[in-house]
C-alpha atoms as a PDB file:
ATOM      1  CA  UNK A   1     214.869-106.651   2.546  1.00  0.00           C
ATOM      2  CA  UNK A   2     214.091-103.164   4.470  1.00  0.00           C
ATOM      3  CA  UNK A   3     212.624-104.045   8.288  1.00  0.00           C
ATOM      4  CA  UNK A   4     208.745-102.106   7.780  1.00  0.00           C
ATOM      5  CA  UNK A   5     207.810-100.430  10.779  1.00  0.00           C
ATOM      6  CA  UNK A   6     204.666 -98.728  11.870  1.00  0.00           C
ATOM      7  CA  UNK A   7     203.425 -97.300  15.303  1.00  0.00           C
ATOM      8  CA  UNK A   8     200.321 -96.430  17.735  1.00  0.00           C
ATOM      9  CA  UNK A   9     199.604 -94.192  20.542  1.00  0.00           C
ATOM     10  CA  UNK A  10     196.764 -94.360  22.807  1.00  0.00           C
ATOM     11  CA  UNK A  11     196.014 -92.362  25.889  1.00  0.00           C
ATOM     12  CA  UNK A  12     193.119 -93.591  28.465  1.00  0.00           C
ATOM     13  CA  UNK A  13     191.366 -96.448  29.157  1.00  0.00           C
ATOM     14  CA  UNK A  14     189.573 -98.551  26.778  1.00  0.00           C
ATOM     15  CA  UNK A  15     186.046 -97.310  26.004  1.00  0.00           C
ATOM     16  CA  UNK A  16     186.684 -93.577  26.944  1.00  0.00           C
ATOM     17  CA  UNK A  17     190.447 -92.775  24.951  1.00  0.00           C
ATOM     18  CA  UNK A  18     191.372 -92.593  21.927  1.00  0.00           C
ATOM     19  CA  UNK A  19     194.728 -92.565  19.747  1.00  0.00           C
ATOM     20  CA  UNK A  20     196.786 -92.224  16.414  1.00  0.00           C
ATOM     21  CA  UNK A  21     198.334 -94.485  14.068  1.00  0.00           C
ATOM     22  CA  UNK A  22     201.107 -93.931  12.152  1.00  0.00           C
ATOM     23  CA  UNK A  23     203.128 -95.571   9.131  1.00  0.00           C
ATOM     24  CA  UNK A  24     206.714 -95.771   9.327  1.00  0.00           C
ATOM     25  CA  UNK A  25     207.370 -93.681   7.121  1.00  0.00           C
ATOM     26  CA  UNK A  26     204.712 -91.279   7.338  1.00  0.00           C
ATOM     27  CA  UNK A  27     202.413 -92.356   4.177  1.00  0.00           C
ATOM     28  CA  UNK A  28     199.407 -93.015   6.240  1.00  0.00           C
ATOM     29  CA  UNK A  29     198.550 -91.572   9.848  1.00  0.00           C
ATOM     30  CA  UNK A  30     194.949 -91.611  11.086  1.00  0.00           C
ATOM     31  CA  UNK A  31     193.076 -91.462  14.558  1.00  0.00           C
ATOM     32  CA  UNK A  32     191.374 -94.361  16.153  1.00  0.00           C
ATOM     33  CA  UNK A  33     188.356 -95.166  19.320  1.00  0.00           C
ATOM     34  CA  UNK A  34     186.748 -97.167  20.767  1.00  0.00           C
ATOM     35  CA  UNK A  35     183.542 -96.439  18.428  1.00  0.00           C
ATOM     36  CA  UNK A  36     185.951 -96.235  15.102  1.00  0.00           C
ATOM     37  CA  UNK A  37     186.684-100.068  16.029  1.00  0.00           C
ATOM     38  CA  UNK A  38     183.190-101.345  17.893  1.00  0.00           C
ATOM     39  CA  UNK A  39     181.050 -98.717  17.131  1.00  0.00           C
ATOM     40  CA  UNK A  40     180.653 -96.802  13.571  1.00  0.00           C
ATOM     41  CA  UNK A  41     182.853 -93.704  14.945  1.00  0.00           C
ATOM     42  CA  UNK A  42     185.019 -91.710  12.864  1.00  0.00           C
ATOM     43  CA  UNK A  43     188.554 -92.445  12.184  1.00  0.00           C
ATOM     44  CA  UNK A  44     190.332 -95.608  11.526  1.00  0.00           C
ATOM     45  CA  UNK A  45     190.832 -98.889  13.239  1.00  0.00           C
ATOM     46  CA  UNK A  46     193.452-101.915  13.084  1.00  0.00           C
ATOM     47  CA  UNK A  47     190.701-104.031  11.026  1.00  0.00           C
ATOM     48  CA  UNK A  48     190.461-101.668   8.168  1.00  0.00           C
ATOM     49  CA  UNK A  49     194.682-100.933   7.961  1.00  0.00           C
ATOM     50  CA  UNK A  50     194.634-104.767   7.857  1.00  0.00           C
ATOM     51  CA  UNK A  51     191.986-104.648   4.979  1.00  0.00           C
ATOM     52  CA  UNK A  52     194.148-102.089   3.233  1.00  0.00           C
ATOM     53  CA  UNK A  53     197.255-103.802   3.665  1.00  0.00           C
ATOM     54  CA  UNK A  54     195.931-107.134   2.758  1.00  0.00           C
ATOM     55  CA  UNK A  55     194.233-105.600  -0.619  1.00  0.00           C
ATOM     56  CA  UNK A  56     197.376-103.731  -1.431  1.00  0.00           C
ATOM     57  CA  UNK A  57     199.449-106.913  -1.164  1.00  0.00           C
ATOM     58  CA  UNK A  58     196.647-108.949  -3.588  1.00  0.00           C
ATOM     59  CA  UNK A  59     197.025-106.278  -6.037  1.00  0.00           C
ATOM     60  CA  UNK A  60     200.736-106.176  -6.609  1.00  0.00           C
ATOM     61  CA  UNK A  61     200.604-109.669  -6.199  1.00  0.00           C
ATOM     62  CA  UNK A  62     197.783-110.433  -8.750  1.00  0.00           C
ATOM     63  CA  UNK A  63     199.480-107.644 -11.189  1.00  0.00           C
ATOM     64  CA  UNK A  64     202.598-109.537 -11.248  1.00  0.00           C
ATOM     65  CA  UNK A  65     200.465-113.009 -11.810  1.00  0.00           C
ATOM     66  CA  UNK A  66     198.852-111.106 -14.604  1.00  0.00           C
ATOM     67  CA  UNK A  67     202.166-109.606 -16.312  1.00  0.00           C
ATOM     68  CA  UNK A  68     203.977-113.276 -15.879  1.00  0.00           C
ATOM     69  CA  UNK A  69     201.076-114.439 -18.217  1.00  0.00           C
ATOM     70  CA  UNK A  70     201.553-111.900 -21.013  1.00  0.00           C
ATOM     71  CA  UNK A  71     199.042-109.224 -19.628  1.00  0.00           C
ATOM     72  CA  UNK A  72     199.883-105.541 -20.363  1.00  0.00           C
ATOM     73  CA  UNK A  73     197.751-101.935 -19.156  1.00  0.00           C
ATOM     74  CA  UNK A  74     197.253-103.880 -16.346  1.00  0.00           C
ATOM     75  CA  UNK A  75     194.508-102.247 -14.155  1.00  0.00           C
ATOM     76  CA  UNK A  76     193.300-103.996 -10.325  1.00  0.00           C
ATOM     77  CA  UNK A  77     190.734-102.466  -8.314  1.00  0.00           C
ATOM     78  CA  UNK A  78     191.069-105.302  -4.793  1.00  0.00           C
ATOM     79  CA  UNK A  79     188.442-104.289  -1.572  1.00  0.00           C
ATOM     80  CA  UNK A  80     189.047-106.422   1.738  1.00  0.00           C
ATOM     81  CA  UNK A  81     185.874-106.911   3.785  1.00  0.00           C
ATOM     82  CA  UNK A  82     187.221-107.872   7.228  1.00  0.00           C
ATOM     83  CA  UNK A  83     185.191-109.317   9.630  1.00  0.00           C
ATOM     84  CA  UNK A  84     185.814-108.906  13.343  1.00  0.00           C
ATOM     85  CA  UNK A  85     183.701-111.204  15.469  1.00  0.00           C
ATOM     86  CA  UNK A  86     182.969-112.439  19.179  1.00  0.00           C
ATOM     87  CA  UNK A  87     184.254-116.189  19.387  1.00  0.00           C
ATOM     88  CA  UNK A  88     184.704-117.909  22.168  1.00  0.00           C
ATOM     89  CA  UNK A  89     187.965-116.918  22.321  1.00  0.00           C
ATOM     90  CA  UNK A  90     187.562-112.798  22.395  1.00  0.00           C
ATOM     91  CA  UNK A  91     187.358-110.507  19.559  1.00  0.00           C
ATOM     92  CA  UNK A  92     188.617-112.043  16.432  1.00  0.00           C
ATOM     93  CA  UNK A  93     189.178-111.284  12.720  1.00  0.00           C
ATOM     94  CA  UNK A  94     187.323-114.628  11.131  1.00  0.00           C
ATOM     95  CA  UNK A  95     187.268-114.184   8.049  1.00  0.00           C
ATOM     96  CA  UNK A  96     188.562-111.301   4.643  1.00  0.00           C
ATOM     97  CA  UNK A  97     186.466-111.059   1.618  1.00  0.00           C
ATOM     98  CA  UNK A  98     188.548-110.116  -1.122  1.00  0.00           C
ATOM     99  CA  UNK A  99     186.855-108.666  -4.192  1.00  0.00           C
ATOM    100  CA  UNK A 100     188.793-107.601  -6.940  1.00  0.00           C
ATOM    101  CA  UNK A 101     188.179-105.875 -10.739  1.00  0.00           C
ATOM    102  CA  UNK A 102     190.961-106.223 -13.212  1.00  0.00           C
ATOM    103  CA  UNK A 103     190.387-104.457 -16.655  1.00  0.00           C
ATOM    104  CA  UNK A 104     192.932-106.912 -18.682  1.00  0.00           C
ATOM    105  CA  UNK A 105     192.702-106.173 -22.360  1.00  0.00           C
ATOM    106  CA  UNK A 106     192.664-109.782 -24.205  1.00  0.00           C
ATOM    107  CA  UNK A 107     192.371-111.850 -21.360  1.00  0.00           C
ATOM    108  CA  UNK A 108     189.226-114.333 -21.008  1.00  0.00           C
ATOM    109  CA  UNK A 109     187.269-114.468 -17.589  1.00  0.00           C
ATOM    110  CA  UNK A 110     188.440-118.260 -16.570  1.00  0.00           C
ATOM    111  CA  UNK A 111     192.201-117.062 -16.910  1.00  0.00           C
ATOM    112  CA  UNK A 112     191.815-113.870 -14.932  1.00  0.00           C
ATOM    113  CA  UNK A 113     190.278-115.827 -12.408  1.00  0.00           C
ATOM    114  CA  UNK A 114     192.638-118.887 -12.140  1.00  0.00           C
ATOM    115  CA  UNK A 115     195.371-116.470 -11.614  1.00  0.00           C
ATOM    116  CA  UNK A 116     193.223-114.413  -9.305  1.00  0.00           C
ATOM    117  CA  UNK A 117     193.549-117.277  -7.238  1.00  0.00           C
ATOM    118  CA  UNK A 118     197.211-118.371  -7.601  1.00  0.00           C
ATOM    119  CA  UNK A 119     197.775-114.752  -6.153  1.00  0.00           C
ATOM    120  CA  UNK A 120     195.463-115.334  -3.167  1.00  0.00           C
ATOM    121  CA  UNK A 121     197.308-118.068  -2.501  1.00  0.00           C
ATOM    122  CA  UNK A 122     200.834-116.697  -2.699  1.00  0.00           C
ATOM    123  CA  UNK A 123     200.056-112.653  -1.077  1.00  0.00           C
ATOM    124  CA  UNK A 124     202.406-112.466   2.171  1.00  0.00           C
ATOM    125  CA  UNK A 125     199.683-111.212   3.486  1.00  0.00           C
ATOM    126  CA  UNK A 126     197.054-113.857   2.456  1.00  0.00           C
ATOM    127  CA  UNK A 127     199.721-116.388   3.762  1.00  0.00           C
ATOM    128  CA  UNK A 128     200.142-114.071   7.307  1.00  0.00           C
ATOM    129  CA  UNK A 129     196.097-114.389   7.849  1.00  0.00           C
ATOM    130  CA  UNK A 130     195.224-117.838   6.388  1.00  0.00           C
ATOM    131  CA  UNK A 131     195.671-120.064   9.332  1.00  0.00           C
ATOM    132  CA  UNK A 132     193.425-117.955  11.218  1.00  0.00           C
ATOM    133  CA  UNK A 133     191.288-116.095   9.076  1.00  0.00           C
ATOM    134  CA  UNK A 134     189.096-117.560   6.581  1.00  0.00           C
ATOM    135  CA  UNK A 135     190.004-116.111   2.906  1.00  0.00           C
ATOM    136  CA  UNK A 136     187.298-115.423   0.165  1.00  0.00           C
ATOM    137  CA  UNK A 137     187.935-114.225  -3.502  1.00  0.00           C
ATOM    138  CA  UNK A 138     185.409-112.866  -6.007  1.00  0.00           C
ATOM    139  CA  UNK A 139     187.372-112.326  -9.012  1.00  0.00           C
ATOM    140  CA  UNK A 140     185.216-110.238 -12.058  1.00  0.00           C
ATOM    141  CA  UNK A 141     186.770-108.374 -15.222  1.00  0.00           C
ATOM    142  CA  UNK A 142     185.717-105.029 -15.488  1.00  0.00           C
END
């Protein structure tokens, strides 16, 4: 398997600079602050490319859970509610919301959520974050 890379600039201190991330391979660059990570500033932060990265594994995850069990025109719609908090230990992602909306034709709400979960539970990234970060799932057919 390919080695993923991505990187980050910043220039200045803390509260006054300001930066750029970038994707290895270029998909997805985007400026970040001080106020785009404590603040409601504009541009990106590391919490919301974790979001993104951590809905974007669900989904291909979940699709695959959903093909395995017979399920064609497969279509997930996954958001990832991070929450950064002050614990005792310094700034801290405590817990992802996941909520997802699958539009399954033929598939019954208690299936589509069983393997909703047996997805969240086997996402690299869901497995990355889960010792520190509590996981939630609300699972809904469209």
């Amino acid at each position: 398997m390919p080695i993923r890379t991505a990187s980050a600039h910043w220039q200045g201190d803390l509260a006054g600079g300001a930066g750029t991330v970038r994707t290895g391979k270029g998909g997805l660059t985007g400026n970040y602050s001080f106020k785009s990570r404590f603040e409601e500033g504009e541009g990106t932060n590391p919490e919301e490319l974790i979001g993104a990265a951590h809905a974007g594994c669900f989904s291909m995850a979940f699709s695959k859970q959903l093909a395995d069990a017979g399920a064609t025109d497969i279509s997930v719609e996954t958001t990832a509610k991070v929450h950064f908090d002050k614990t005792d230990a310094g700034m801290t992602v405590t817990r992802i919301d996941l909520e997802t909306v699958g539009q399954v034709p033929g598939m019954d709400a208690a299936q589509f959520t069983k393997l909703a979960e047996v997805a969240k539970e086997n996402c690299p990234i869901s497995r990355l974050l889960s010792p520190g970060a509590q996981i939630t799932l609300a699972a809904r057919l469209a």
